[in-house]
N, C-alpha and C. Protein backbone atom coordinates (compact mmCIF):
# COMPACT_ATOMS: atom_id res chain seq x y z
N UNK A 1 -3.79 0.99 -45.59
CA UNK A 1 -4.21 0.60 -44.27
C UNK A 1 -3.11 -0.22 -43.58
N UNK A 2 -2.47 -0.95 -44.34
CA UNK A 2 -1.78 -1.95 -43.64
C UNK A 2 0.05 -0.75 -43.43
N UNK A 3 -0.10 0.07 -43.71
CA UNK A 3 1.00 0.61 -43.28
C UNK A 3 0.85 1.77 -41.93
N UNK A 4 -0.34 1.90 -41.49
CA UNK A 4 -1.23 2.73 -41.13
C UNK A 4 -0.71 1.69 -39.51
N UNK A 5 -1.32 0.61 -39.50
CA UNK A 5 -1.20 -0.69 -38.75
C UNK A 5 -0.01 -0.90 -38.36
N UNK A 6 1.04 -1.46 -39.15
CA UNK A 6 2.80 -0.98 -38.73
C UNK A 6 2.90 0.32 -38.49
N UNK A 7 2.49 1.44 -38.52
CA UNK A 7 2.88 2.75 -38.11
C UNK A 7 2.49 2.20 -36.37
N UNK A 8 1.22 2.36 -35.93
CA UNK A 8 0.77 1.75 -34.69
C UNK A 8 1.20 0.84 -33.95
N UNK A 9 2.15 -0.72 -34.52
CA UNK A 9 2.72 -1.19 -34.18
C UNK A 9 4.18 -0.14 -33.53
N UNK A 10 4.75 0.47 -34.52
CA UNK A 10 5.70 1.02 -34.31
C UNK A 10 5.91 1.68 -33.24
N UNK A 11 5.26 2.71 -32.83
CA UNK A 11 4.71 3.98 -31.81
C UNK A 11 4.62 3.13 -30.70
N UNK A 12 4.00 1.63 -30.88
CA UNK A 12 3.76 1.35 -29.65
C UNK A 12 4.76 0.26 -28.92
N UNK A 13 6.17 -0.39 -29.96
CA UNK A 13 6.96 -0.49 -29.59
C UNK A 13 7.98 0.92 -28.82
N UNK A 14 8.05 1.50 -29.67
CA UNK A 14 8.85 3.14 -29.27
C UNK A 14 8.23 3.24 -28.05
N UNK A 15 6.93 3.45 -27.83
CA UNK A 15 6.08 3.58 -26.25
C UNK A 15 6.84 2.56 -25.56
N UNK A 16 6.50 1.62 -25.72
CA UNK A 16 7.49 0.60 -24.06
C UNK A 16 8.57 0.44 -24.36
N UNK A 17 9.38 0.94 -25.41
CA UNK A 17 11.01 0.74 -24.98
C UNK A 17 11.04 1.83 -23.96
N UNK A 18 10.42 3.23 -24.91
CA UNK A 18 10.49 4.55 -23.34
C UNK A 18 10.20 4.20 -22.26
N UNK A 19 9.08 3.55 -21.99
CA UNK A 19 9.15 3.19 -20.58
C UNK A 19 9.65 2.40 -19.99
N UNK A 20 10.10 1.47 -20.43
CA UNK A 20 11.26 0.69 -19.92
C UNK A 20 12.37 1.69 -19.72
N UNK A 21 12.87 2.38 -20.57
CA UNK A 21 13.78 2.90 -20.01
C UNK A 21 13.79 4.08 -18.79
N UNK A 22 12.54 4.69 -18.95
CA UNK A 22 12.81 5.66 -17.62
C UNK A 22 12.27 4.18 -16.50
N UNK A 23 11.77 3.37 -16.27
CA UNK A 23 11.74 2.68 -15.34
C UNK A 23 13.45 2.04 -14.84
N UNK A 24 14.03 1.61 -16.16
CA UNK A 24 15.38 1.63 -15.44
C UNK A 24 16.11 2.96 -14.81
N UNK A 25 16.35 3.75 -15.95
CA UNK A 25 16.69 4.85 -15.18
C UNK A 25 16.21 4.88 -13.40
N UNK A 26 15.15 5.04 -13.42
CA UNK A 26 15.03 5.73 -12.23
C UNK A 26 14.97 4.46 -11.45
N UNK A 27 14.84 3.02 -11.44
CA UNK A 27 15.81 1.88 -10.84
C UNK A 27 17.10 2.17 -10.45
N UNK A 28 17.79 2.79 -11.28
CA UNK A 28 19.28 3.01 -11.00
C UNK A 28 19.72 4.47 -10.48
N UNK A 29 18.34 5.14 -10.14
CA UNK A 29 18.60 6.24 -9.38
C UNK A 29 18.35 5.88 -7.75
N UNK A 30 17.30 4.82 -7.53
CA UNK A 30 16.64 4.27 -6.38
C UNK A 30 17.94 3.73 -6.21
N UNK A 31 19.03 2.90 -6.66
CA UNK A 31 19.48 2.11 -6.22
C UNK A 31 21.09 2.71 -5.60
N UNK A 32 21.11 4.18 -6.55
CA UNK A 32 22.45 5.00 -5.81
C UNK A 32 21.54 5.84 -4.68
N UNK A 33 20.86 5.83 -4.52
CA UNK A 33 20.19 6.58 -2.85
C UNK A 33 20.02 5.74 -2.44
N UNK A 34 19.78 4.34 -2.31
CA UNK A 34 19.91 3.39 -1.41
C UNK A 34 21.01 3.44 -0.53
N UNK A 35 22.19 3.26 -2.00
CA UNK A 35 23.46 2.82 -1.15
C UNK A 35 24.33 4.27 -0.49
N UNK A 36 23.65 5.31 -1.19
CA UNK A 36 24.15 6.42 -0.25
C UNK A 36 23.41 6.66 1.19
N UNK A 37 22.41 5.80 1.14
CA UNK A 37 21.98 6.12 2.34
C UNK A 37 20.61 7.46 2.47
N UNK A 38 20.08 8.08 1.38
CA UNK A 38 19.39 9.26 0.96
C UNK A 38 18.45 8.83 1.09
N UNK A 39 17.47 8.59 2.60
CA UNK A 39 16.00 7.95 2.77
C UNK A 39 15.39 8.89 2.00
N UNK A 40 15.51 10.66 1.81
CA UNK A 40 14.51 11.26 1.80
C UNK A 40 14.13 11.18 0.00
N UNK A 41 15.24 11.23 -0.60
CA UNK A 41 15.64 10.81 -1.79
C UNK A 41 14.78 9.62 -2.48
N UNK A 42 15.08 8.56 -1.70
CA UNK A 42 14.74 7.54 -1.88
C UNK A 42 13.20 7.34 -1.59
N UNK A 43 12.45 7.94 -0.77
CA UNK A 43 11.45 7.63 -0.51
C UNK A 43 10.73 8.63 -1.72
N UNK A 44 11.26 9.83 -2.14
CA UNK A 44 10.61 10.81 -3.25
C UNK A 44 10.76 9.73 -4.23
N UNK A 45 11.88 9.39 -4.55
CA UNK A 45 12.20 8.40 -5.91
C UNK A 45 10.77 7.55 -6.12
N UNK A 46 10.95 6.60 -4.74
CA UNK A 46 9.45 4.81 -4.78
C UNK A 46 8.42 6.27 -4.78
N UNK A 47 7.86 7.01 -4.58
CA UNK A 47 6.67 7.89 -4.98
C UNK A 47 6.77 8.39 -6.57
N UNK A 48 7.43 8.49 -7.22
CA UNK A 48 7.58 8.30 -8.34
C UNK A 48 7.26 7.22 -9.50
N UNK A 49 7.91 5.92 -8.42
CA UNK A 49 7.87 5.16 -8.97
C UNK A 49 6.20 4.40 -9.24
N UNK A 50 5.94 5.03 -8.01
CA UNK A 50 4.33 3.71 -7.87
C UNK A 50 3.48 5.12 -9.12
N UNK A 51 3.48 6.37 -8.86
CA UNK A 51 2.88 7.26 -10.34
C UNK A 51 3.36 6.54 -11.27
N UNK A 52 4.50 6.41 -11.94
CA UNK A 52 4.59 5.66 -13.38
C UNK A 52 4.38 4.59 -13.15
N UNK A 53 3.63 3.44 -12.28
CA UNK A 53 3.40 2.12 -12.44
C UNK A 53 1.84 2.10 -12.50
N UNK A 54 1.51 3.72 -11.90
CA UNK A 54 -0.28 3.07 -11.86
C UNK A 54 -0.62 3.89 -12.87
N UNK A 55 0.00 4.21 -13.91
CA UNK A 55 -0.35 4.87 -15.17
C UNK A 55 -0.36 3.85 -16.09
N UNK A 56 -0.60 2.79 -16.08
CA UNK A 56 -1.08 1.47 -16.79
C UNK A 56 -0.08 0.25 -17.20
N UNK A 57 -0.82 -0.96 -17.88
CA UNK A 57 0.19 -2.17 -18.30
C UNK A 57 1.52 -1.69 -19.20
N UNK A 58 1.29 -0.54 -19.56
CA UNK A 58 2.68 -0.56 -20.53
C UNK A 58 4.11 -0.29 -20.18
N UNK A 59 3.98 0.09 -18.01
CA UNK A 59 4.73 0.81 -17.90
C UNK A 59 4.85 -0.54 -16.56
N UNK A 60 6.33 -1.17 -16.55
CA UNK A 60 6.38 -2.30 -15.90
C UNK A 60 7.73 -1.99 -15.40
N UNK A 61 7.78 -2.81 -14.18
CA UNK A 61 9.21 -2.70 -13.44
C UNK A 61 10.28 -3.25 -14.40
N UNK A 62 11.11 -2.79 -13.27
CA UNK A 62 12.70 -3.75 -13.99
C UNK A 62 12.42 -5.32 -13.92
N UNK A 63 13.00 -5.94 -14.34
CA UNK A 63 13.28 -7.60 -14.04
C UNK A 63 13.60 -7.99 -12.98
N UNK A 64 14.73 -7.30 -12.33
CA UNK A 64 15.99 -7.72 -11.79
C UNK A 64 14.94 -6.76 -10.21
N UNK A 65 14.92 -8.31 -8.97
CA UNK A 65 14.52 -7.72 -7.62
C UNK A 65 14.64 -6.60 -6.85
N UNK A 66 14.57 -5.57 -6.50
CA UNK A 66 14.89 -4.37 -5.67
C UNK A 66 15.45 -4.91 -4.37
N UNK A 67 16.35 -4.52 -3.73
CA UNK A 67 16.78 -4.75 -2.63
C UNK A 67 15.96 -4.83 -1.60
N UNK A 68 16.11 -5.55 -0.28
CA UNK A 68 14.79 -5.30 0.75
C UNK A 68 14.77 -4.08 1.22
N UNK A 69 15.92 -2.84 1.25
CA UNK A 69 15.08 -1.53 1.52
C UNK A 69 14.39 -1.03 0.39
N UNK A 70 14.42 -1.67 -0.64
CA UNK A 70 13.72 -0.69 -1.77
C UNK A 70 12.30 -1.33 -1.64
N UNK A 71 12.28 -2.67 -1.84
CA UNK A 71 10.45 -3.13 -0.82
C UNK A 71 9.88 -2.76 0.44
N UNK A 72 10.54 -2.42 1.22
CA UNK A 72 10.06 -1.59 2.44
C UNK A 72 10.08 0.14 2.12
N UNK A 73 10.71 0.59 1.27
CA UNK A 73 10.20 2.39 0.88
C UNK A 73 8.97 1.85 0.04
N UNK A 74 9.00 1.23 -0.69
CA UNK A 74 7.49 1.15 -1.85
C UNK A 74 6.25 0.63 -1.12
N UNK A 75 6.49 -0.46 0.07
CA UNK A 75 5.20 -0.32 1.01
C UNK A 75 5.21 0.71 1.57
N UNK A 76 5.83 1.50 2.32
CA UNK A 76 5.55 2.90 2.63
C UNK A 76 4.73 3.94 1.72
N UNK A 77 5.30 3.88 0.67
CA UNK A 77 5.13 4.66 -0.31
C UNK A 77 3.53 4.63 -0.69
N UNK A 78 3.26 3.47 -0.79
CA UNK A 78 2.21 3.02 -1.43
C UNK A 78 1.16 3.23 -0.28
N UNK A 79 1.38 2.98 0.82
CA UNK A 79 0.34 3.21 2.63
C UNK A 79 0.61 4.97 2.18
N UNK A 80 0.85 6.00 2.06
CA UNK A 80 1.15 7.38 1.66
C UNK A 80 0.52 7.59 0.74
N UNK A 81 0.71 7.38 -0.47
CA UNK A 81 0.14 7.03 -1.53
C UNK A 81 -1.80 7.04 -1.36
N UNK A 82 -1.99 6.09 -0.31
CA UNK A 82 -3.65 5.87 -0.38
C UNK A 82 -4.16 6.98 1.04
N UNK A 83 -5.29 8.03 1.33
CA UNK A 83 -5.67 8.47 2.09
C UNK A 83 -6.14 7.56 3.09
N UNK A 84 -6.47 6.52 2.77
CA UNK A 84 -7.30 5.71 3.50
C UNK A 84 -6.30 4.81 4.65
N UNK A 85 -5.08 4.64 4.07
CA UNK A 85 -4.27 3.67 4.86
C UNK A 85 -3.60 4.78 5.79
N UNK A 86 -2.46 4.34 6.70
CA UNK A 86 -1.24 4.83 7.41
C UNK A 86 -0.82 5.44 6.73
N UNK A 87 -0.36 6.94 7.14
CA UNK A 87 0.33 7.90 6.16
C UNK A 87 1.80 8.39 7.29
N UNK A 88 2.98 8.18 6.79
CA UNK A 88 4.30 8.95 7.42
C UNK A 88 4.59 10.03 6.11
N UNK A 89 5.05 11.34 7.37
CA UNK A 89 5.42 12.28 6.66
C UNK A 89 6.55 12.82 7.45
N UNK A 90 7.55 12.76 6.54
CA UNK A 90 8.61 13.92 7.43
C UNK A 90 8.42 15.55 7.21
N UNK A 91 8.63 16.12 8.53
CA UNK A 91 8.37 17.64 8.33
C UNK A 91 9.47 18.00 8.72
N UNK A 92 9.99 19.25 8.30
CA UNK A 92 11.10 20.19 8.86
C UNK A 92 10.74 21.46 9.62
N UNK A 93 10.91 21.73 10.87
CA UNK A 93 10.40 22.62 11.29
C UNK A 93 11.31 24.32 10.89
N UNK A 94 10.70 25.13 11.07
CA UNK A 94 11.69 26.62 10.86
C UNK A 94 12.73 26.68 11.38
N UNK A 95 13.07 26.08 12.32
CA UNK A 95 14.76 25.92 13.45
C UNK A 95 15.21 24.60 12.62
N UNK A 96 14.56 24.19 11.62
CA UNK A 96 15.86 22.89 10.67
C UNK A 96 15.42 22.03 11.62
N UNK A 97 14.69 21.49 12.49
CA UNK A 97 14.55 20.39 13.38
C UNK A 97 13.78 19.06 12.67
N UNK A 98 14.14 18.65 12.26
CA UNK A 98 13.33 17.13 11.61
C UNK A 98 12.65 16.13 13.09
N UNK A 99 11.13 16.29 11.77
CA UNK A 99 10.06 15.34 12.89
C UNK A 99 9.29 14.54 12.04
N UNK A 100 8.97 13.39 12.29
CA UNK A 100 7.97 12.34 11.39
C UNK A 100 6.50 12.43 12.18
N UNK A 101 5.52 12.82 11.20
CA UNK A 101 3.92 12.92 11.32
C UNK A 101 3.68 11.24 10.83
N UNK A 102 3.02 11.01 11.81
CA UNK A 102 2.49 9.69 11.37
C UNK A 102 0.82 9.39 11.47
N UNK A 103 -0.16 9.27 10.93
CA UNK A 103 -1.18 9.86 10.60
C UNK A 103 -2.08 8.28 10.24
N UNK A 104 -3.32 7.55 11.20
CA UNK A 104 -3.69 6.37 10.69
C UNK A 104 -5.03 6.54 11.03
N UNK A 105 -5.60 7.22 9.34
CA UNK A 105 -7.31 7.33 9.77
C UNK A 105 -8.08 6.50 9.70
N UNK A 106 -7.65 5.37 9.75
CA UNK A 106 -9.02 4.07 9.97
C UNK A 106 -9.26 3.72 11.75
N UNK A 107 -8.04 4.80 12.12
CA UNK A 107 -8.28 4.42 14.03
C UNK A 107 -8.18 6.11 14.48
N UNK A 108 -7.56 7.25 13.76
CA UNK A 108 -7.70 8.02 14.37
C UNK A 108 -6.37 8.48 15.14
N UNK A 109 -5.53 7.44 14.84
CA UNK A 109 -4.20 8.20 15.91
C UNK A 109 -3.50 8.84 15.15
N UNK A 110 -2.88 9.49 15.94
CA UNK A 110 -1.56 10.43 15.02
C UNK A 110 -0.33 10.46 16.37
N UNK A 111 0.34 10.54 15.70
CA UNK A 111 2.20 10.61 16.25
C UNK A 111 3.14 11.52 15.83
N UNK A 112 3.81 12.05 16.85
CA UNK A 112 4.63 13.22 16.18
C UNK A 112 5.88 12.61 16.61
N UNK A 113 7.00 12.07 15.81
CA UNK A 113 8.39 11.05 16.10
C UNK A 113 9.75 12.07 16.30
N UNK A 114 10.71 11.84 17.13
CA UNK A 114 11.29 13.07 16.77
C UNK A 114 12.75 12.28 15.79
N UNK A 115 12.59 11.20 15.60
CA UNK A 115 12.70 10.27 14.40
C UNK A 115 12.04 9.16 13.40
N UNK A 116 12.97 8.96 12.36
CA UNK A 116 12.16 7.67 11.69
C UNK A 116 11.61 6.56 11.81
N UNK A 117 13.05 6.15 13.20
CA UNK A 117 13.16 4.83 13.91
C UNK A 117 12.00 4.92 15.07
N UNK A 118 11.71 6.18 15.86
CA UNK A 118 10.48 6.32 17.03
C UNK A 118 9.35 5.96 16.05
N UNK A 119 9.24 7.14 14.99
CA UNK A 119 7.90 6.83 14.31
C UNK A 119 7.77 5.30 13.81
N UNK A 120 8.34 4.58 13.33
CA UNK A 120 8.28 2.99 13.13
C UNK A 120 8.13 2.36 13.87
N UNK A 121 8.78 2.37 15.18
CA UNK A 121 8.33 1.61 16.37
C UNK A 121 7.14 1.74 16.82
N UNK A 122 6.84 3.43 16.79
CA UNK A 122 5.51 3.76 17.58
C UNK A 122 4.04 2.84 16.02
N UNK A 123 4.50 2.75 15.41
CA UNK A 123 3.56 2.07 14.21
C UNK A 123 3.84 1.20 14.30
N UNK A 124 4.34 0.32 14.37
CA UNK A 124 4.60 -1.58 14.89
C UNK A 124 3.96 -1.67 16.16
N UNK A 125 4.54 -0.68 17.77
CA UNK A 125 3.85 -1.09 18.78
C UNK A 125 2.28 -0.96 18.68
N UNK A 126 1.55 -0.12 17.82
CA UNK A 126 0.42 -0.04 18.11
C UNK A 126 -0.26 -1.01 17.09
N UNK A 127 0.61 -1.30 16.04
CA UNK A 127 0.24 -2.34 15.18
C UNK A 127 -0.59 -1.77 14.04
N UNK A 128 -0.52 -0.11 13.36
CA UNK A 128 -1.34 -0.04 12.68
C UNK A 128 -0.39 -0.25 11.22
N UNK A 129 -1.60 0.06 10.04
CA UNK A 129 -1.01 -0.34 8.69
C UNK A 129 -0.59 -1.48 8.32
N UNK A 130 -1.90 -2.65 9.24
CA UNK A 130 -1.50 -3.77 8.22
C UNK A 130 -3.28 -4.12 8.55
C-alpha cells in the first residue's frame, strides 16, 4: 500500500510539473506575439490560456506578471469566453476586408467596427462590459 501511495504522489508531482510547463510555454508564446505585435495570435493564445486555467487548481499561471497588454487580451478573453457578458469578434469578410462584431446581450446592442480601435471606443463610449 504504501508504495501504491508514492506511486500517486509521484503522477501527481509529474501532473503539475506538466502543467507548469505548458503554462510557461505558452507564457512565452503570449509574450513573442505581444512583442511582434500578433493581436490575432495573441488573443487565440489568452483563449487558450483561460481553457487550461479553468480546468482546475493544478493548472496555475506563471509567477512572473504578464505585461499590461497581456491583462487587457485576458479581460477580453474572458468577457468572450462568457455568453452572458460583452463579446468582440473579428470577422474577415470574402474580399479579405477585416471587421470587429461587437455583441452585448445584457443591453442588446451590437456594433459592426471597421476596426479594433472603433470597436473599443464604440464599447467605452457606450460604457458596456463592466
Amino acid at each position: 500500500m504504501n508504495t501504491e501511495i508514492s506511486k500517486k504522489k509521484g503522477l501527481s508531482s509529474a501532473f503539475t510539473q506538466r502543467q507548469a510547463n505548458i503554462m510557461a510555454n505558452l507564457q512565452n508564446r503570449m509574450d513573442v506575439a505581444a512583442a511582434n505585435h500578433d493581436d490575432h495570435l495573441l488573443e487565440l493564445l489568452t483563449h487558450e490560456r483561460i481553457q487550461l486555467e479553468s480546468h482546475g487548481p493544478d493548472i496555475s499561471p506563471p509567477s512572473h506578471r504578464p505585461p499590461n497588454v497581456m491583462q487587457f487580451w485576458q479581460r477580453i478573453a474572458k468577457g468572450i469566453a462568457s455568453r452572458r457578458q460583452l463579446s468582440l469578434e473579428r470577422r474577415i469578410t470574402s474580399r479579405g476586408e477585416e471587421w470587429w462584431h461587437v455583441a452585448d446581450p445584457c443591453s442588446g446592442k451590437t456594433f459592426n467596427a471597421e476596426s479594433w480601435s472603433v470597436a473599443m471606443h464604440w464599447i467605452e463610449r457606450n460604457r458596456l462590459g463592466h
